[in-house]
Protein backbone atom coordinates (compact mmCIF):
# COMPACT_ATOMS: atom_id res chain seq x y z
CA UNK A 1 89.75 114.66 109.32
CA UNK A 2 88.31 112.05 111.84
CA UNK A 3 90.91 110.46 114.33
CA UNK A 4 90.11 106.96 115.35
CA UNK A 5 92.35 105.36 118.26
CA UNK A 6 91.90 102.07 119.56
CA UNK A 7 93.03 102.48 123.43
CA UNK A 8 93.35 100.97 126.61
CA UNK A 9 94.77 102.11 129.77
CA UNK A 10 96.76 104.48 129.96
CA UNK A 11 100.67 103.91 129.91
CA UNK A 12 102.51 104.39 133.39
CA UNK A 13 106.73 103.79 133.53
CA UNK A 14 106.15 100.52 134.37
CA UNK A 15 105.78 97.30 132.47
CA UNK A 16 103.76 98.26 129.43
CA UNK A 17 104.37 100.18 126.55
CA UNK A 18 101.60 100.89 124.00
CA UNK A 19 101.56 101.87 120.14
CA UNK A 20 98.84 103.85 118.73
CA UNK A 21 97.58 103.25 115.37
CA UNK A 22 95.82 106.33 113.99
CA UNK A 23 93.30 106.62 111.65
CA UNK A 24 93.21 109.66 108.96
CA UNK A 25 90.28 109.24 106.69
CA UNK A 26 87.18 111.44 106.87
CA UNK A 27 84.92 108.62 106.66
CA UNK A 28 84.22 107.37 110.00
CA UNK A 29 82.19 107.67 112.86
CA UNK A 30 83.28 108.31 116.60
CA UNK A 31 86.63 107.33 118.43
CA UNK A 32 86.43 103.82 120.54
CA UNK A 33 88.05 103.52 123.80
CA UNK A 34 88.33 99.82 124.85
CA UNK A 35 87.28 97.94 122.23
CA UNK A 36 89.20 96.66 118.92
CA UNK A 37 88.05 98.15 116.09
CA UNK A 38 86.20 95.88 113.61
CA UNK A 39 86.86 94.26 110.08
CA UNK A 40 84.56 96.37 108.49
CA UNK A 41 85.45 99.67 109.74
CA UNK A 42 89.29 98.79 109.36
CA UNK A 43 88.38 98.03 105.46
CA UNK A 44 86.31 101.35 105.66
CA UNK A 45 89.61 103.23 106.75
CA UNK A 46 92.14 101.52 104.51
CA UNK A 47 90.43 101.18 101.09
CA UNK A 48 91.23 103.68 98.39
CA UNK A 49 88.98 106.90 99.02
CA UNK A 50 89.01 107.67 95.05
CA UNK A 51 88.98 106.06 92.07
CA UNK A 52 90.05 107.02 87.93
CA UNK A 53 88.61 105.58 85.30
CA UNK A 54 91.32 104.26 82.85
CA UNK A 55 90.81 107.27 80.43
CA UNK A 56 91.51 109.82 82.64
CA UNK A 57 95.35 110.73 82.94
CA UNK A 58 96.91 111.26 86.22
CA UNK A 59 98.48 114.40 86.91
CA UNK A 60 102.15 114.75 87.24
CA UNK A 61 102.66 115.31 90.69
CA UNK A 62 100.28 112.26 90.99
CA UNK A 63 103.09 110.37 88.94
CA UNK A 64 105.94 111.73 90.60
CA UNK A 65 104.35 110.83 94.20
CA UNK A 66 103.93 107.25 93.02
CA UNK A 67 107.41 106.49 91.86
CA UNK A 68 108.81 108.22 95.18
CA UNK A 69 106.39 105.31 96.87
CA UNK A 70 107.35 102.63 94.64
CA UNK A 71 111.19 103.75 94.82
CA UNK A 72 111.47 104.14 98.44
CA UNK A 73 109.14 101.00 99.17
CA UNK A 74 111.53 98.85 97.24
CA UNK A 75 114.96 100.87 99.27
CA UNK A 76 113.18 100.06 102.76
CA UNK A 77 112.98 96.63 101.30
CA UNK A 78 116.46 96.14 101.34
CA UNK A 79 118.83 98.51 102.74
CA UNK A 80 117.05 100.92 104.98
CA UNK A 81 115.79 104.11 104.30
CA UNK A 82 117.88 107.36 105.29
CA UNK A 83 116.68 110.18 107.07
CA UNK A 84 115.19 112.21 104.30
CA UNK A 85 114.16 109.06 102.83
CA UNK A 86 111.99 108.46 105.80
CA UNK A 87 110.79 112.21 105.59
CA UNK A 88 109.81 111.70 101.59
CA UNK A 89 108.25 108.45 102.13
CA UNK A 90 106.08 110.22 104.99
CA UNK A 91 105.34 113.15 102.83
CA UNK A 92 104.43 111.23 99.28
CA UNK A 93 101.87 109.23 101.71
CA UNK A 94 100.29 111.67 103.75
CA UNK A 95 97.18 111.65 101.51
CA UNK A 96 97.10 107.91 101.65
CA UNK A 97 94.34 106.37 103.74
CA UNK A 98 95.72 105.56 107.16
CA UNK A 99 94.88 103.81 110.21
CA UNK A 100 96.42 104.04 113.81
CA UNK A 101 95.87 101.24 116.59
CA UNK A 102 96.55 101.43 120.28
CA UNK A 103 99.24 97.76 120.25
CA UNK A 104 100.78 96.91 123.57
CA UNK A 105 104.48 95.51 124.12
CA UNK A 106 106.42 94.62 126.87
CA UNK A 107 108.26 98.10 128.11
CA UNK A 108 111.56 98.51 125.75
CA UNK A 109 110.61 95.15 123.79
CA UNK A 110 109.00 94.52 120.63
CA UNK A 111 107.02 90.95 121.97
CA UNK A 112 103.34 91.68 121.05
CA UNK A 113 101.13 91.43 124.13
CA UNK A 114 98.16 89.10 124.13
CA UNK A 115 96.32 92.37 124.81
CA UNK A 116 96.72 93.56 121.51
CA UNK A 117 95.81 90.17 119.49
CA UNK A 118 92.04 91.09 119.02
CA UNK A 119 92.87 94.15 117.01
CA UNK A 120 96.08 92.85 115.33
CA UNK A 121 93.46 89.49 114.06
CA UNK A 122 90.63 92.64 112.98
CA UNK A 123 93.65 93.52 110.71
CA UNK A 124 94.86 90.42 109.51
CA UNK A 125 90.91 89.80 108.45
CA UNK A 126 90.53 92.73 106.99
CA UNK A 127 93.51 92.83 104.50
CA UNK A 128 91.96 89.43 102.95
CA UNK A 129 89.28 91.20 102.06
CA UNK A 130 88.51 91.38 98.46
CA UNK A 131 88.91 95.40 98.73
CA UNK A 132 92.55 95.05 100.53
CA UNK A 133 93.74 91.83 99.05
CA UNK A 134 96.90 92.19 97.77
CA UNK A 135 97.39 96.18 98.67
CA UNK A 136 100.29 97.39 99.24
CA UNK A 137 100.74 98.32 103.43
CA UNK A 138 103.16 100.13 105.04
CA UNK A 139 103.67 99.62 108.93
CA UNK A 140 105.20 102.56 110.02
CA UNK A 141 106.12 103.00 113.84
CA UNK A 142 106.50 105.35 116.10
CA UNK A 143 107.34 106.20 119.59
CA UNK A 144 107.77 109.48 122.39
CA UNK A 145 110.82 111.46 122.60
CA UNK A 146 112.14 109.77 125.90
CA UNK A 147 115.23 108.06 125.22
CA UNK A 148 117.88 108.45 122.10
CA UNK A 149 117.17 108.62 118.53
CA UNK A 150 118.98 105.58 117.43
CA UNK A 151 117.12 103.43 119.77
CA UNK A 152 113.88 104.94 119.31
CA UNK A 153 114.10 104.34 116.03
CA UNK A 154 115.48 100.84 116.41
CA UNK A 155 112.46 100.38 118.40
CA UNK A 156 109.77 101.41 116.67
CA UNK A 157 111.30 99.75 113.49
CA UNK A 158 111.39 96.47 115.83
CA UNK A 159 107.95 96.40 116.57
CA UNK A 160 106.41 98.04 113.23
CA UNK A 161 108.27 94.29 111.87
CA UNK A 162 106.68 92.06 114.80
CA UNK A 163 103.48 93.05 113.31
CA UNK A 164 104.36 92.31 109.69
CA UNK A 165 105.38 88.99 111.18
CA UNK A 166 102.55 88.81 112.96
CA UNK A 167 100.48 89.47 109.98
CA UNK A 168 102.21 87.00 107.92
CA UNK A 169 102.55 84.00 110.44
CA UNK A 170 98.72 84.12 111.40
CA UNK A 171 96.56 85.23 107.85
CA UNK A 172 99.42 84.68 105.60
CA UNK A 173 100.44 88.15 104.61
CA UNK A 174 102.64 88.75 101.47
CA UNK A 175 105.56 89.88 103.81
CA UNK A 176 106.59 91.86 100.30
CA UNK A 177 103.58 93.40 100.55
CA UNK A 178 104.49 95.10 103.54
CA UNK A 179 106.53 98.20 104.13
CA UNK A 180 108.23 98.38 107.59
CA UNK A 181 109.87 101.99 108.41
CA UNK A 182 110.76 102.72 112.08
CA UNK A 183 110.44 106.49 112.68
CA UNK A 184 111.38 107.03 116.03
CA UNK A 185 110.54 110.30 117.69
CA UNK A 186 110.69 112.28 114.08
CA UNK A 187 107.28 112.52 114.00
CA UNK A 188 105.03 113.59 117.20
CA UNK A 189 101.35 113.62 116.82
CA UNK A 190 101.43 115.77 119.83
CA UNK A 191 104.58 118.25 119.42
CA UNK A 192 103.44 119.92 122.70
CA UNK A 193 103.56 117.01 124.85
CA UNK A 194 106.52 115.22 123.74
CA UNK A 195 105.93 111.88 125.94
CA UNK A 196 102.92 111.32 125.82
CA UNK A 197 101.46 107.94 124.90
CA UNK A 198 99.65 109.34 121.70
CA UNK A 199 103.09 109.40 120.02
CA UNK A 200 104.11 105.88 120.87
CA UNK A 201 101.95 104.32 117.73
CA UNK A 202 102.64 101.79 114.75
CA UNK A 203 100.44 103.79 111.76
CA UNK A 204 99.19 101.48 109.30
CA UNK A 205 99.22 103.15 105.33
CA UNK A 206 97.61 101.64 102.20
CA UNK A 207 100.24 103.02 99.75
CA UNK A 208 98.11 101.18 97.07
CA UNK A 209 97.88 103.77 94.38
CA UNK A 210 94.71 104.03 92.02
CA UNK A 211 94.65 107.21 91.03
CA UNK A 212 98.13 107.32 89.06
CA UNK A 213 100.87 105.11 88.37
CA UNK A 214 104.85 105.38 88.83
CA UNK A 215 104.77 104.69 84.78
CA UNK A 216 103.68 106.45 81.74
CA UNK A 217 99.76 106.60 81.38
CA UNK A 218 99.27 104.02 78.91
CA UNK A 219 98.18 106.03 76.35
CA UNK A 220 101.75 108.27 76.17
CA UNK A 221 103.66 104.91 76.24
CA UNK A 222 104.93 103.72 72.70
CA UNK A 223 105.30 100.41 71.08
């Protein structure tokens, strides 16, 4: 697995906060540092890695992970997800292709800096793409372990949704198309170094599903 992070400077207690996005797909070349990534590598990273033809049936776990998606997309719609809702939704997507930017924010606030427009517009244009039109995304964020879990969570949830808005205010992004789950401090990319600014990331997830689907294959459904 290749890890692809968009960065800038590093993040000091002061003013700025950053999120990371991270990529997890094995299909891409070396890590940037300063630069936003571009259209076609963000389509690269998000677009289904396999494809079934319609005669092939998916397997049942296949099934079962799609209707925990589809379920718990449609709960974090409405109402919130629970703790081991988050966890499940995390775990039925973990194979999903994924992406992970470095966004910046005011410290504590969820206002987008300007910094952070070139890669947020690299998004926008690459989920009109023909190949991401219409997929279903989930903006998950993230953030350290300093401070409580309620507010981290609040937090991360706060500015995972600025960037749905985003999204939806500049290219016009089905905002029902997009999944927003705020995850706090539950999951560290970097366990051993709690605080560190690697944690503090918004992950983006095409949950778009083409391998299996939350139904019957078409062929076991009846009249």
């Amino acid at each position: 697995m290749v890890l692809l992070s968009f960065r800038s400077k590093a993040f000091s207690s002061g003013v700025i906060a950053a999120l990371a996005f991270t990529l997890s797909t094995a299909a891409l070349g070396p890590a940037f540092a300063d630069d936003a990534p571009s259209v076609q590598e963000i389509i690269e990273a998000l677009k289904p890695r396999k494809t079934r033809g319609l005669s092939v049936k998916p397997t049942p776990a296949e099934i079962e992970r799609a209707k925990t998606i589809e379920d718990l997309k449609s709960k974090a719609q409405s109402g919130g997800l629970s703790d081991p809702e988050r966890q499940q939704l995390a775990e039925a997507a973990s194979d999903k292709p994924s992406l992970d930017f470095v966004i910046y924010f005011d410290f504590g606030s969820a206002q987008i800096s300007s910094r952070s427009r070139a890669s947020l517009d690299a998004l926008g244009a690459a989920l009109q793409d023909d190949s991401l039109k219409g997929s279903s995304i989930m903006v998950a964020g993230h953030t350290d372990a300093k401070g409580g879990a309620d507010f981290n969570r609040g937090l991360s949830e706060r500015r995972a949704q600025a960037v749905r808005e985003y999204l939806h205010a500049k290219f016009g992004i089905d905002e029902g198309t997009v999944t927003v789950v705020g995850y706090g401090a539950e999951q560290l990319k970097d366990k051993a170094a709690p605080y560190a600014s690697v944690n503090r990331r918004v992950q983006i997830v095409n949950l778009t599903d083409k391998t299996a689907s939350a139904r019957r294959p078409v062929s076991d459904q009846g009249p």
